[in-house]
PDB file of N, CA and C in Angstrom:
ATOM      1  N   UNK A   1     -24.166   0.106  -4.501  1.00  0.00           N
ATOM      2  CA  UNK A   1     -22.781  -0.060  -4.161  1.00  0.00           C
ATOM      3  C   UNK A   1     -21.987  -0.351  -5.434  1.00  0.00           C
ATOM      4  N   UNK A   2     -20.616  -0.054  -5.480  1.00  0.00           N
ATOM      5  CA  UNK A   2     -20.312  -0.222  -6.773  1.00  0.00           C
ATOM      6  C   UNK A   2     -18.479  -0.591  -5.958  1.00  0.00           C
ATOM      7  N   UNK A   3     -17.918  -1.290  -7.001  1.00  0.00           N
ATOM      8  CA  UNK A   3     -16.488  -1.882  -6.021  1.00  0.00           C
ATOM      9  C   UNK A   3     -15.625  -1.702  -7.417  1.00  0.00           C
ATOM     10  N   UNK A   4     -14.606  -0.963  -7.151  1.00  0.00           N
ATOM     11  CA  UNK A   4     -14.073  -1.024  -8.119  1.00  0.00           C
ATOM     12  C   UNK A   4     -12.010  -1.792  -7.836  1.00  0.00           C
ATOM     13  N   UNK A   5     -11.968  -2.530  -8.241  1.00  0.00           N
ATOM     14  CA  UNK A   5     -10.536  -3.301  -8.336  1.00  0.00           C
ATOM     15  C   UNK A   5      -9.175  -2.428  -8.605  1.00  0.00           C
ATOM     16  N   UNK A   6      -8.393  -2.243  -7.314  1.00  0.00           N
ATOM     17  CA  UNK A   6      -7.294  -1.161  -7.542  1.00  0.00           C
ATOM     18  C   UNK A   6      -6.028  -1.544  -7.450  1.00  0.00           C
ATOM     19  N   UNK A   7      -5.989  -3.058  -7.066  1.00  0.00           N
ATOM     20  CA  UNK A   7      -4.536  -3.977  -6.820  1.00  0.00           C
ATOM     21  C   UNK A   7      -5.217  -5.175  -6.198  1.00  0.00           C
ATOM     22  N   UNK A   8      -4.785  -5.918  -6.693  1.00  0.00           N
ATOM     23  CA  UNK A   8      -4.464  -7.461  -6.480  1.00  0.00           C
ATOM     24  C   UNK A   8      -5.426  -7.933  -7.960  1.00  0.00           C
ATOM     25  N   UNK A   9      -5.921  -7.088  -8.948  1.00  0.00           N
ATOM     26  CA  UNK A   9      -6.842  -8.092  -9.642  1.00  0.00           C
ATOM     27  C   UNK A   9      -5.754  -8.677 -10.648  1.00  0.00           C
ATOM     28  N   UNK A  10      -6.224  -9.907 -11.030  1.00  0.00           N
ATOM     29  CA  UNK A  10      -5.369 -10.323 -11.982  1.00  0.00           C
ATOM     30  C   UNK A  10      -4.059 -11.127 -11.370  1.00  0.00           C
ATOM     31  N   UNK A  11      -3.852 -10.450  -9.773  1.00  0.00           N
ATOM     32  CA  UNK A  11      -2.584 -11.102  -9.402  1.00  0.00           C
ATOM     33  C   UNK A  11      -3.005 -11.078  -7.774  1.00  0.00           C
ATOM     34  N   UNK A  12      -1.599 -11.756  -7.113  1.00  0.00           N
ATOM     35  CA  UNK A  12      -2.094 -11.627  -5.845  1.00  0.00           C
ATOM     36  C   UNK A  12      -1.362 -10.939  -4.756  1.00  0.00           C
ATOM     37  N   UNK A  13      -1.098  -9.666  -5.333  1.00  0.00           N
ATOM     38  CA  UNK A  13      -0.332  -8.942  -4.366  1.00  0.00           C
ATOM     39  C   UNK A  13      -0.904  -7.705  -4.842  1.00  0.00           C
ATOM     40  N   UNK A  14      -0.325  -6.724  -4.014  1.00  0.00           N
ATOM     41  CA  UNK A  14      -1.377  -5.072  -3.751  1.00  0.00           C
ATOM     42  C   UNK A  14      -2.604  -4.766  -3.570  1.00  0.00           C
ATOM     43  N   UNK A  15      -3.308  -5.543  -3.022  1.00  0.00           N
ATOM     44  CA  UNK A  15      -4.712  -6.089  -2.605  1.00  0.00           C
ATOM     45  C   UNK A  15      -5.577  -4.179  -2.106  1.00  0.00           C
ATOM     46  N   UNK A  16      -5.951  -3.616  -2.947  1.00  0.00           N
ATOM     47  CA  UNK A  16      -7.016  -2.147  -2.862  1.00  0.00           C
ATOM     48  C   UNK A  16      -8.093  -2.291  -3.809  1.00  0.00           C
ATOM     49  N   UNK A  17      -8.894  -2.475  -2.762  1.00  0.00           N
ATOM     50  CA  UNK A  17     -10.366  -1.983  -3.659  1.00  0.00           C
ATOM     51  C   UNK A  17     -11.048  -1.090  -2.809  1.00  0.00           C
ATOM     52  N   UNK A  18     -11.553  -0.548  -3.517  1.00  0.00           N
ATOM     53  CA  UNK A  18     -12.613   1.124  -3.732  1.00  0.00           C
ATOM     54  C   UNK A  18     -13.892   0.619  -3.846  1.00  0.00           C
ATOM     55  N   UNK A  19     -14.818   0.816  -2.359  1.00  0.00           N
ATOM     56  CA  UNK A  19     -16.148   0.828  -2.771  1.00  0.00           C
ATOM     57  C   UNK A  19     -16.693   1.968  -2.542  1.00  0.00           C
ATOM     58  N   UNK A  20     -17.857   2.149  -3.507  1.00  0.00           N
ATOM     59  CA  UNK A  20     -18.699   3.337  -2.796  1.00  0.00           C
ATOM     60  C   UNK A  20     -19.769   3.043  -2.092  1.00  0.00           C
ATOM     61  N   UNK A  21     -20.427   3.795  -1.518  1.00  0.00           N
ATOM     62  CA  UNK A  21     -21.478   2.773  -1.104  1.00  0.00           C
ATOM     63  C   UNK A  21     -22.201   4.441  -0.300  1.00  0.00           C
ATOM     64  N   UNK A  22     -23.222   5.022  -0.405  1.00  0.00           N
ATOM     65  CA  UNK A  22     -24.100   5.992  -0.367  1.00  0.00           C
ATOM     66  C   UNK A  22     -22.868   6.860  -0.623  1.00  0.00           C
ATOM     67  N   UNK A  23     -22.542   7.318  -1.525  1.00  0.00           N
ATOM     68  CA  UNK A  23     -21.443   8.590  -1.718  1.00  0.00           C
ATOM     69  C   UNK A  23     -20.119   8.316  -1.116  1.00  0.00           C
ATOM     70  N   UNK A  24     -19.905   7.450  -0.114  1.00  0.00           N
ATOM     71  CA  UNK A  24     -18.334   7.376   0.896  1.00  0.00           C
ATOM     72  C   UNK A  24     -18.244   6.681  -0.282  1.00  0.00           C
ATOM     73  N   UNK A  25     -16.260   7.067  -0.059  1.00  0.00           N
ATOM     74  CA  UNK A  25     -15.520   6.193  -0.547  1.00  0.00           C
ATOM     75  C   UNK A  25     -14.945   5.508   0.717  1.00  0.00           C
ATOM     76  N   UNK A  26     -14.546   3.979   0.406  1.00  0.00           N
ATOM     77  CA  UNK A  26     -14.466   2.793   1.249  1.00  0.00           C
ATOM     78  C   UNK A  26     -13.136   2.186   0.585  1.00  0.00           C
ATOM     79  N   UNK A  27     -11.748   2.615   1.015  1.00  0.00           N
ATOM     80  CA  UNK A  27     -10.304   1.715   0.591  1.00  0.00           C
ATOM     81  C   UNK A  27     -10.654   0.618   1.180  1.00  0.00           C
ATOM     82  N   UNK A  28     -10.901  -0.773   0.684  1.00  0.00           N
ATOM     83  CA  UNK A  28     -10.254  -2.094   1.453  1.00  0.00           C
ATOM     84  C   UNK A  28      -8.999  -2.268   0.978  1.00  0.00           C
ATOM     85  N   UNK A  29      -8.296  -2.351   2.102  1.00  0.00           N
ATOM     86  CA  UNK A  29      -6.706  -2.652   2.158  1.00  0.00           C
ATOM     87  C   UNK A  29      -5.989  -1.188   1.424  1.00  0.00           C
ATOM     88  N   UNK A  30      -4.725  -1.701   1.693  1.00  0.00           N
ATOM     89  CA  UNK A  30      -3.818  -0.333   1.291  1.00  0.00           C
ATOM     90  C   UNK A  30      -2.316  -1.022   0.461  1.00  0.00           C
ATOM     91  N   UNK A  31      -2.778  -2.193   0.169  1.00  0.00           N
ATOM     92  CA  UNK A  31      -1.635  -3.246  -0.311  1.00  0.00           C
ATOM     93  C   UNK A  31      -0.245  -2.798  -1.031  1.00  0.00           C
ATOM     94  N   UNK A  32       1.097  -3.060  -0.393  1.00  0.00           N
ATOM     95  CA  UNK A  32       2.455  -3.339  -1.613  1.00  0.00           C
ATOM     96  C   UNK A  32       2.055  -4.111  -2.636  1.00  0.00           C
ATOM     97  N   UNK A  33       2.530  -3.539  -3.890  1.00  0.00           N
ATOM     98  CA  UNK A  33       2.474  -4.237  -4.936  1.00  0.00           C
ATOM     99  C   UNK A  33       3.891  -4.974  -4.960  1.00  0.00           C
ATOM    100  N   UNK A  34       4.030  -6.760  -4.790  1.00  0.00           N
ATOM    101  CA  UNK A  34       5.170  -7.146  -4.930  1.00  0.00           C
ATOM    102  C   UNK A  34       5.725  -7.580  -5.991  1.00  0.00           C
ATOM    103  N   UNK A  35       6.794  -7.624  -6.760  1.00  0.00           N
ATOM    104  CA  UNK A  35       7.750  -8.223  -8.100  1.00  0.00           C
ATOM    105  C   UNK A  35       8.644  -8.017  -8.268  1.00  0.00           C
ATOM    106  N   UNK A  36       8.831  -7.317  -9.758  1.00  0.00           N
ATOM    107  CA  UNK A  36      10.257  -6.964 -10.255  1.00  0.00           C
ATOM    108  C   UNK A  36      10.309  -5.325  -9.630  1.00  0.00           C
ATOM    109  N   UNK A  37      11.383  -5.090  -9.485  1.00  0.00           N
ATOM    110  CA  UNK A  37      11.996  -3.981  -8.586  1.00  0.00           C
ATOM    111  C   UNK A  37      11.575  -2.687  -9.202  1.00  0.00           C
ATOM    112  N   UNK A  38      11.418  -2.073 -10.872  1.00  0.00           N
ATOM    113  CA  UNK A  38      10.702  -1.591 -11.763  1.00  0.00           C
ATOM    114  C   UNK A  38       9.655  -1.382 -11.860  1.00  0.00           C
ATOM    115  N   UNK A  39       8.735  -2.601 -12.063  1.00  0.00           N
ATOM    116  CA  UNK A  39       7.340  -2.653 -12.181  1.00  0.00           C
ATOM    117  C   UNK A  39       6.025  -1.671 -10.416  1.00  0.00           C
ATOM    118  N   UNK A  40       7.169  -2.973  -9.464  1.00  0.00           N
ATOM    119  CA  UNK A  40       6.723  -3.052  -7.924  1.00  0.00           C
ATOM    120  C   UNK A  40       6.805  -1.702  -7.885  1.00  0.00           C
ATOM    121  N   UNK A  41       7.878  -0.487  -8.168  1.00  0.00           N
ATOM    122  CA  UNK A  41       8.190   0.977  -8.225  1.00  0.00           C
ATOM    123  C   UNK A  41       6.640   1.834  -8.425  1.00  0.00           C
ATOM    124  N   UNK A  42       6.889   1.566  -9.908  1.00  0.00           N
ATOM    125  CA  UNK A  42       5.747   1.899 -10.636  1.00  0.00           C
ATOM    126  C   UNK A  42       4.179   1.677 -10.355  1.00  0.00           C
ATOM    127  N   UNK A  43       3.930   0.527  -9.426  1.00  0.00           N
ATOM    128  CA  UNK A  43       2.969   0.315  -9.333  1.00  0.00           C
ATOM    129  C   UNK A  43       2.725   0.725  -7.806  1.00  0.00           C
ATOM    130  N   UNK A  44       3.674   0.921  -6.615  1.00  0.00           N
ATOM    131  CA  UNK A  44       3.232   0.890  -5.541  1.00  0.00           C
ATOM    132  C   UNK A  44       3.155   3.131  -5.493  1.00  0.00           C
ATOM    133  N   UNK A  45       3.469   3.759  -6.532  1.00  0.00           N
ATOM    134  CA  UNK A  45       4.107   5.188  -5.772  1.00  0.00           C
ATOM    135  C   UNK A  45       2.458   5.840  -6.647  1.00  0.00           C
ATOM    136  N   UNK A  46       1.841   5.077  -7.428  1.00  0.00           N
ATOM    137  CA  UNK A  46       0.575   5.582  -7.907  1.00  0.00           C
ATOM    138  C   UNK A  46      -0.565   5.169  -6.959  1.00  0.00           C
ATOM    139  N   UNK A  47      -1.252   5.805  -7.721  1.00  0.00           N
ATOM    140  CA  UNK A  47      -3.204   5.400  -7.440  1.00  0.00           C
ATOM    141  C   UNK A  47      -3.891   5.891  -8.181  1.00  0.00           C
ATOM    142  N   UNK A  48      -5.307   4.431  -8.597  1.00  0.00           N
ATOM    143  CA  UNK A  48      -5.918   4.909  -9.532  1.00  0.00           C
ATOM    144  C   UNK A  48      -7.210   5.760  -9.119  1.00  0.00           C
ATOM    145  N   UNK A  49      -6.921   6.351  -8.107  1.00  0.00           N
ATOM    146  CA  UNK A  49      -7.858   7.495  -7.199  1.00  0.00           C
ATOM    147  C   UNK A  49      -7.612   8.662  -6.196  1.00  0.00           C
ATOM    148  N   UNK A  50      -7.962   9.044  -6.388  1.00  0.00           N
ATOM    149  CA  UNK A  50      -7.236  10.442  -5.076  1.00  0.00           C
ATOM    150  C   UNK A  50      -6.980  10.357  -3.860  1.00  0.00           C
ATOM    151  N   UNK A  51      -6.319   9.493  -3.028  1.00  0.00           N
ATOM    152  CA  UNK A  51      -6.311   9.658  -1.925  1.00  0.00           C
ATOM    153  C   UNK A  51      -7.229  10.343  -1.035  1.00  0.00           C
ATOM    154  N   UNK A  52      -7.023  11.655  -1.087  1.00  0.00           N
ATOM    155  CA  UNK A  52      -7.606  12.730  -0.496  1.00  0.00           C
ATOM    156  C   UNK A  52      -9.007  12.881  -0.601  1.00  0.00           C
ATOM    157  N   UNK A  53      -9.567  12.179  -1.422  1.00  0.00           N
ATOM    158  CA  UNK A  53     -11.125  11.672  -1.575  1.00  0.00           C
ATOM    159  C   UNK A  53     -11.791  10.405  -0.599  1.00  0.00           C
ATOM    160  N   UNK A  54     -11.164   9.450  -0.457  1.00  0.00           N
ATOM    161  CA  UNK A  54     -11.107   8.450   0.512  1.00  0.00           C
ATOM    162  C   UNK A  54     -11.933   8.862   1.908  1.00  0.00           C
ATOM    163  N   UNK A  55     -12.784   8.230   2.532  1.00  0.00           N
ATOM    164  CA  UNK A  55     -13.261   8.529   3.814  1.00  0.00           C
ATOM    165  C   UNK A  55     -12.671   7.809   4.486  1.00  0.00           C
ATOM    166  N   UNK A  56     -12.365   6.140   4.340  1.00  0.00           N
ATOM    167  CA  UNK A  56     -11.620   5.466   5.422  1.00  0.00           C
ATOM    168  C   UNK A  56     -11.282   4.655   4.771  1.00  0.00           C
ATOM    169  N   UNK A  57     -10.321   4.093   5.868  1.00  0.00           N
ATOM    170  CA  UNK A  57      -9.484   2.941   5.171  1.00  0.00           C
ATOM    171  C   UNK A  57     -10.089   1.356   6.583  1.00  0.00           C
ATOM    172  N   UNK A  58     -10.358   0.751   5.930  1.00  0.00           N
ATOM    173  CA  UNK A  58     -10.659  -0.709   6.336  1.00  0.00           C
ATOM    174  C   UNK A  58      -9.161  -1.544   5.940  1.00  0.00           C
ATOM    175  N   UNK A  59      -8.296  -2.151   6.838  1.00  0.00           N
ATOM    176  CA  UNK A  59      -7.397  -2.807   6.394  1.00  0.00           C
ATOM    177  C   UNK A  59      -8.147  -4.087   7.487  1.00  0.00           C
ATOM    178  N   UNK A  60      -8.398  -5.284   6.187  1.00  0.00           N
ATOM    179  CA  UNK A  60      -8.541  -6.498   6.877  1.00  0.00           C
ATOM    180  C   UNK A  60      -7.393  -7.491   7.375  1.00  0.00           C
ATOM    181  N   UNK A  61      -6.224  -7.245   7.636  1.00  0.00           N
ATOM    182  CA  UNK A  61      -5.353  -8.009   8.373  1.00  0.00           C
ATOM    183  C   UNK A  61      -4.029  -7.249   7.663  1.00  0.00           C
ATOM    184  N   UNK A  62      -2.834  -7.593   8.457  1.00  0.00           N
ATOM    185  CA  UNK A  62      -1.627  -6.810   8.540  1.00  0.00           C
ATOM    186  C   UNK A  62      -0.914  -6.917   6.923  1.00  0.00           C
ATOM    187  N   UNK A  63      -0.699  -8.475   6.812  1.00  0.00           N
ATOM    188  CA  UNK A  63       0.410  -8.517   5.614  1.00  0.00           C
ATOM    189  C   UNK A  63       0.424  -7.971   4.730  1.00  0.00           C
ATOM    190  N   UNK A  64       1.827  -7.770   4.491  1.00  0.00           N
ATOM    191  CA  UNK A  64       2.304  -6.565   3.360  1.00  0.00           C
ATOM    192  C   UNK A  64       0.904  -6.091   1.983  1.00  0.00           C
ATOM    193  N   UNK A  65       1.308  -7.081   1.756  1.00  0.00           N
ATOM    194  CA  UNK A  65       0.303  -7.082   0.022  1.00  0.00           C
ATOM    195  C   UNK A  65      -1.271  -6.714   0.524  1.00  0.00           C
ATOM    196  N   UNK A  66      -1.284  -6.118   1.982  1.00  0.00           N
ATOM    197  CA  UNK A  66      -2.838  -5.560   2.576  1.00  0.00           C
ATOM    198  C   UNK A  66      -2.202  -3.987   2.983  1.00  0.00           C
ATOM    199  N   UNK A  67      -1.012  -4.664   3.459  1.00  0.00           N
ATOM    200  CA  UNK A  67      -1.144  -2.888   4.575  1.00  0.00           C
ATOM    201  C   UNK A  67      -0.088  -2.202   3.757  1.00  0.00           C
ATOM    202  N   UNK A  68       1.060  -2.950   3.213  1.00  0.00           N
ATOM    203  CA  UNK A  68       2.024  -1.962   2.936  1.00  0.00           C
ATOM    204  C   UNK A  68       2.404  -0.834   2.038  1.00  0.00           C
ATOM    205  N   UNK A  69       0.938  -0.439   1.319  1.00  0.00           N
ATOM    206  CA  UNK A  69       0.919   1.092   1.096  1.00  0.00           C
ATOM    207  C   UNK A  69       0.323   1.943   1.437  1.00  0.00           C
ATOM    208  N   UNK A  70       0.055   1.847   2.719  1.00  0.00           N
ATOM    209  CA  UNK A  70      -0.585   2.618   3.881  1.00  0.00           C
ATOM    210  C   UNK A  70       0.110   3.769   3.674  1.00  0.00           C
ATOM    211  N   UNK A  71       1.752   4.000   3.930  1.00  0.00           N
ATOM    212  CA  UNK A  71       2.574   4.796   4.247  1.00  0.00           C
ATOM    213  C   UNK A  71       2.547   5.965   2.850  1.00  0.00           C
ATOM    214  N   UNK A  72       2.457   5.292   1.801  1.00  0.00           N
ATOM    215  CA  UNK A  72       2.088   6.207   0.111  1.00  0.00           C
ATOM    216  C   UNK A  72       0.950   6.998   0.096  1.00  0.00           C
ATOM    217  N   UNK A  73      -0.080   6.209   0.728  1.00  0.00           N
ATOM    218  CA  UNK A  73      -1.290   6.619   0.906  1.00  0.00           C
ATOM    219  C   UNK A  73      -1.580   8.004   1.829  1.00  0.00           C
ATOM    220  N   UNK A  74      -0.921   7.816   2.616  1.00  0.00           N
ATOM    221  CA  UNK A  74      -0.633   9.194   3.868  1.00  0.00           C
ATOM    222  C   UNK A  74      -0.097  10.296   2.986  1.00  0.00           C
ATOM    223  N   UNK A  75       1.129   9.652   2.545  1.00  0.00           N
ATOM    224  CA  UNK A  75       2.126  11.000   2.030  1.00  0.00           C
ATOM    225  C   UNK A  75       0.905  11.648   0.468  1.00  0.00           C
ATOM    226  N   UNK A  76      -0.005  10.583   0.195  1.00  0.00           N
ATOM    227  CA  UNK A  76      -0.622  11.097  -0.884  1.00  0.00           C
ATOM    228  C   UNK A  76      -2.055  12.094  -0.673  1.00  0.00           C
ATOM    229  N   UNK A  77      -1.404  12.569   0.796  1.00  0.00           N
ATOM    230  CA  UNK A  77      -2.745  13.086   1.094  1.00  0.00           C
ATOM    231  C   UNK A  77      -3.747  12.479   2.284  1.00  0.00           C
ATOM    232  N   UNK A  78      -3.890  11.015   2.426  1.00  0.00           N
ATOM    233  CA  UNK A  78      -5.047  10.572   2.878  1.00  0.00           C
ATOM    234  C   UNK A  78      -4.578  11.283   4.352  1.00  0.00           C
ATOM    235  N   UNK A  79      -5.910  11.345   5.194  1.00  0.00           N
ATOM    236  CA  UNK A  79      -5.410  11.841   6.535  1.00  0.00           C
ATOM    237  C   UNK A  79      -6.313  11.270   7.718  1.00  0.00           C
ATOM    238  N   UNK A  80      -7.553  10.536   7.342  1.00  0.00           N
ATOM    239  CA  UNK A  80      -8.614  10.121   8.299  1.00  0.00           C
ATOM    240  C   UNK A  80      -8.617   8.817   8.288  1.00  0.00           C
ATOM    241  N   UNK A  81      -9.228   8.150   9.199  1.00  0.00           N
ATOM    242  CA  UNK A  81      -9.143   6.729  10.067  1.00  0.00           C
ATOM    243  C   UNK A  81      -8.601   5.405   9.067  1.00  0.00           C
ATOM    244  N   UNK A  82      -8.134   4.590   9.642  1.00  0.00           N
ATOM    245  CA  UNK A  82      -7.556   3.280   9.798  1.00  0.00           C
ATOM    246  C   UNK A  82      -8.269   2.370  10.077  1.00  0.00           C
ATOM    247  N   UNK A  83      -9.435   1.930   9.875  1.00  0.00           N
ATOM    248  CA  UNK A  83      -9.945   0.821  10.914  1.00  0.00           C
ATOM    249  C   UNK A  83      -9.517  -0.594  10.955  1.00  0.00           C
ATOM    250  N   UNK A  84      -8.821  -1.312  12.175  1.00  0.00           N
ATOM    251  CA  UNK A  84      -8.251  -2.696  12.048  1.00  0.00           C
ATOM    252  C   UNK A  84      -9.064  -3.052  13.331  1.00  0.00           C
ATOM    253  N   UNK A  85      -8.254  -4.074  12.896  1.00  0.00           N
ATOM    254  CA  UNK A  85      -8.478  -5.275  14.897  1.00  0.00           C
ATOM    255  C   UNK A  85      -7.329  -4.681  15.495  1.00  0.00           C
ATOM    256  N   UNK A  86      -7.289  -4.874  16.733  1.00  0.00           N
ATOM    257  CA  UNK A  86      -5.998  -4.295  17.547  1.00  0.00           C
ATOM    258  C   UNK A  86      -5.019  -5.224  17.311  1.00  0.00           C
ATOM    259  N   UNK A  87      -5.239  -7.009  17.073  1.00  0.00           N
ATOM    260  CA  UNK A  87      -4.348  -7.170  16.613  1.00  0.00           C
ATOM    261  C   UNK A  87      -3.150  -7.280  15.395  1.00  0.00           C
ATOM    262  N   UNK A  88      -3.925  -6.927  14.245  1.00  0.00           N
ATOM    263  CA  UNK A  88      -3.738  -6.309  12.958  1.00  0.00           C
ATOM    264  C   UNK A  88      -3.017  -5.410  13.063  1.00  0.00           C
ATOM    265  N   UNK A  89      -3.378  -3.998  14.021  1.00  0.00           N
ATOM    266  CA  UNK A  89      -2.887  -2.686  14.312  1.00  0.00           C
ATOM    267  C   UNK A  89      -1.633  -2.856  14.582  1.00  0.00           C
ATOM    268  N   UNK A  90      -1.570  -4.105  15.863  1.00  0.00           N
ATOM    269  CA  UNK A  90      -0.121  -4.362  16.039  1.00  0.00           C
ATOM    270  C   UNK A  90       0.855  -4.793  15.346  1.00  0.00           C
ATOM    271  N   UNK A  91       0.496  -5.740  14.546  1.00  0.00           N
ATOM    272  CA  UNK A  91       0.978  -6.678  13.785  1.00  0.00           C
ATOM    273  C   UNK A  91       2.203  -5.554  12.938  1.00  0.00           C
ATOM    274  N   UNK A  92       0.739  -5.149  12.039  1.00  0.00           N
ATOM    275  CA  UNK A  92       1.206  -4.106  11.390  1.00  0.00           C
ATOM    276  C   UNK A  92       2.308  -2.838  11.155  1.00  0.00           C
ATOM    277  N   UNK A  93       2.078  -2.596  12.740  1.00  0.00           N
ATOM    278  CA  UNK A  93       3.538  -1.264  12.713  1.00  0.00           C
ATOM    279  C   UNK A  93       4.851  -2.314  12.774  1.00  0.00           C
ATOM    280  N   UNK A  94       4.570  -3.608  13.540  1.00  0.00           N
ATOM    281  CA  UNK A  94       6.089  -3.653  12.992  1.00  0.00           C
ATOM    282  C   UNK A  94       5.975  -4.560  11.538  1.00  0.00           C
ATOM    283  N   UNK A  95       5.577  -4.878  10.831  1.00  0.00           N
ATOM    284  CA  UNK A  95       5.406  -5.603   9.841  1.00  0.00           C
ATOM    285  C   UNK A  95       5.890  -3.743   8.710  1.00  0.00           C
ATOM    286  N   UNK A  96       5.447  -2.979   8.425  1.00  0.00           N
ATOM    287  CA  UNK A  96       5.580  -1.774   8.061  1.00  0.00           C
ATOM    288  C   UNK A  96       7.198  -1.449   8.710  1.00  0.00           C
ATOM    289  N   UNK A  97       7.056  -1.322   9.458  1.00  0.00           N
ATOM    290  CA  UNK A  97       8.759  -1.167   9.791  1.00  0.00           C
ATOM    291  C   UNK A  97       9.693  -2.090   9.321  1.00  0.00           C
ATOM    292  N   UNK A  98       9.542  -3.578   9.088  1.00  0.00           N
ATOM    293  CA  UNK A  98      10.349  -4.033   8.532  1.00  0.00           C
ATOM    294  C   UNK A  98      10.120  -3.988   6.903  1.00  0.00           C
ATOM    295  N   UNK A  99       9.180  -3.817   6.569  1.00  0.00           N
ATOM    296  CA  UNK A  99       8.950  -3.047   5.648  1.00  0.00           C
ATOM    297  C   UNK A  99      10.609  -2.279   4.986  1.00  0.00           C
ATOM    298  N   UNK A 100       9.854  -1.005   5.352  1.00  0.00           N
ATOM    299  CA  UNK A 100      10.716   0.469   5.163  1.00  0.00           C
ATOM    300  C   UNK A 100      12.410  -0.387   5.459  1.00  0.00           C
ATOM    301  N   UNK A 101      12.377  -1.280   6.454  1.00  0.00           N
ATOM    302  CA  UNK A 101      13.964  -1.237   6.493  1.00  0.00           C
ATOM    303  C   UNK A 101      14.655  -2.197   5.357  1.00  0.00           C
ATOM    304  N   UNK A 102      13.475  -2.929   4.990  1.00  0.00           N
ATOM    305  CA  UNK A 102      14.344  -3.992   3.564  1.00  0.00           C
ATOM    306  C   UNK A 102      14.143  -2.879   2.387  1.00  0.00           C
ATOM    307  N   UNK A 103      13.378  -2.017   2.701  1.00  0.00           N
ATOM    308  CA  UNK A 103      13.438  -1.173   1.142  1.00  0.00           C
ATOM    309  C   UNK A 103      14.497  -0.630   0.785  1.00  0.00           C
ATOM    310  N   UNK A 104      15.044   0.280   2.263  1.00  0.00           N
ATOM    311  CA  UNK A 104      16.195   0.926   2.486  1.00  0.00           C
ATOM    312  C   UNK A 104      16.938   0.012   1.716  1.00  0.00           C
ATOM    313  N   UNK A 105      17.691  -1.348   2.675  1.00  0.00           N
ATOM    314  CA  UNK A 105      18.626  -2.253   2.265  1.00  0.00           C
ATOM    315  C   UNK A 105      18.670  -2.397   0.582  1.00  0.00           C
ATOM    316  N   UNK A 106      17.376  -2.182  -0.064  1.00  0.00           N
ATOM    317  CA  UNK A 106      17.402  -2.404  -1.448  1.00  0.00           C
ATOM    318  C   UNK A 106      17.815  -1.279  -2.560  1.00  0.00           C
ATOM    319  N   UNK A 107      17.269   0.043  -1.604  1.00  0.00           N
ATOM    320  CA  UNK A 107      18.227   1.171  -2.285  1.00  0.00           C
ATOM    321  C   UNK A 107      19.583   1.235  -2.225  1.00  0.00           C
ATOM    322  N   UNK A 108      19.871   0.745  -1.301  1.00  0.00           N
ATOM    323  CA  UNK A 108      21.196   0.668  -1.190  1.00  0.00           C
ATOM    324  C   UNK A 108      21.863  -0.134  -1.769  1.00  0.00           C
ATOM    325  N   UNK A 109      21.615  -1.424  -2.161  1.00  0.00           N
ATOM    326  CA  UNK A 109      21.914  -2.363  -2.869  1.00  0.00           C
ATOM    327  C   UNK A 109      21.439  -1.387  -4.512  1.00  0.00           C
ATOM    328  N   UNK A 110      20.980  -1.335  -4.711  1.00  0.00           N
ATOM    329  CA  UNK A 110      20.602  -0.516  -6.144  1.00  0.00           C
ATOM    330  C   UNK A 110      21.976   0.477  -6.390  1.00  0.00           C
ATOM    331  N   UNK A 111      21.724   1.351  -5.502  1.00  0.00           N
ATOM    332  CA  UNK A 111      22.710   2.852  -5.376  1.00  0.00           C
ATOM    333  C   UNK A 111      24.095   2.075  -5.846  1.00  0.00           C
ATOM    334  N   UNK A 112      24.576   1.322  -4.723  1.00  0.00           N
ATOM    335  CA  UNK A 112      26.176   0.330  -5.270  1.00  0.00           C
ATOM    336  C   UNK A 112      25.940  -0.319  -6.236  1.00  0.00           C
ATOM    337  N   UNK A 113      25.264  -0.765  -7.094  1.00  0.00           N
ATOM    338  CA  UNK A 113      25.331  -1.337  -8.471  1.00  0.00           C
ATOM    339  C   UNK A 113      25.216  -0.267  -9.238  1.00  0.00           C
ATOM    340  N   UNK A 114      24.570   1.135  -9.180  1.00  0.00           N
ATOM    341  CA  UNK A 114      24.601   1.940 -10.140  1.00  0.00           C
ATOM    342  C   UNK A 114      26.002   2.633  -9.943  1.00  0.00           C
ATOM    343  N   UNK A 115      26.826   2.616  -8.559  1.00  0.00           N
ATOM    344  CA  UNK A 115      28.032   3.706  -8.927  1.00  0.00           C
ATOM    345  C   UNK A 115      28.957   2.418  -9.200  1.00  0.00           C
ATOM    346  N   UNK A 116      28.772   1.390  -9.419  1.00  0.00           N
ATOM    347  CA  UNK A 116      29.634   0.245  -9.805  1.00  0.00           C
ATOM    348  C   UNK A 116      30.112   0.664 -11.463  1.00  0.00           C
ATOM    349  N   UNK A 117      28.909   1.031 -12.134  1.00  0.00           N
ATOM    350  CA  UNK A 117      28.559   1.285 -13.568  1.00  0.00           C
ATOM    351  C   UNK A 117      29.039   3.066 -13.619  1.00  0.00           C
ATOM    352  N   UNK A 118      29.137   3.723 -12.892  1.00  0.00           N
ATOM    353  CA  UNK A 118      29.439   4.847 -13.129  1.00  0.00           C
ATOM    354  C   UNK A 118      28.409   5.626 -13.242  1.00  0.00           C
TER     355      UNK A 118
END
């Protein structure tokens, strides 16, 4: 087995690690990277692995800095199972929805400070 550290090391938010373990690849968690508005950018729209290589995703409980780059992860390709607790599962879609709606609020807040500046 071999585990390799893809978010949260060093800090404690964006929580993904990559195991292998007989040839599968094994995502634990799918974590937001949280901070400065720049960095958090930069760090949540990558991966230091292919998505599309991934066999499953194990998310051990809902909160953000676990689940909330689930949604990157999809658009990056991934397309096969989720495995949670049902109550995680739940937790989760709306925890992810409020998500997406403070991000919005923050582009938007961004967008009016940049046409403030021209």
């Amino acid at each position: 087995m071999k585990i390799k550290f893809c978010g949260a090391a060093q800090t404690v938010t964006g929580s993904q690690h990559l195991l292998e373990i007989d040839g599968k690849k094994i995502l634990l968690d799918c974590g937001m990277f949280q901070g400065r508005r720049e960095e958090a950018y930069q760090m949540n729209r990558k991966f230091i692995f292919n998505p599309e290589e991934i066999d499953c995703v194990i998310l051990s409980h809902a909160h953000i800095d676990h689940s909330g780059n689930l949604p990157t992860l999809i658009l990056k390709g991934y397309q096969k199972s989720i495995y949670t607790t049902s109550a995680s599962r739940d937790l989760a879609s709306i925890l992810l929805q409020d998500s997406a709606h403070i991000q919005e609020k923050d582009v938007e807040f961004v967008n009016k400070k940049r046409n403030k500046k021209g």
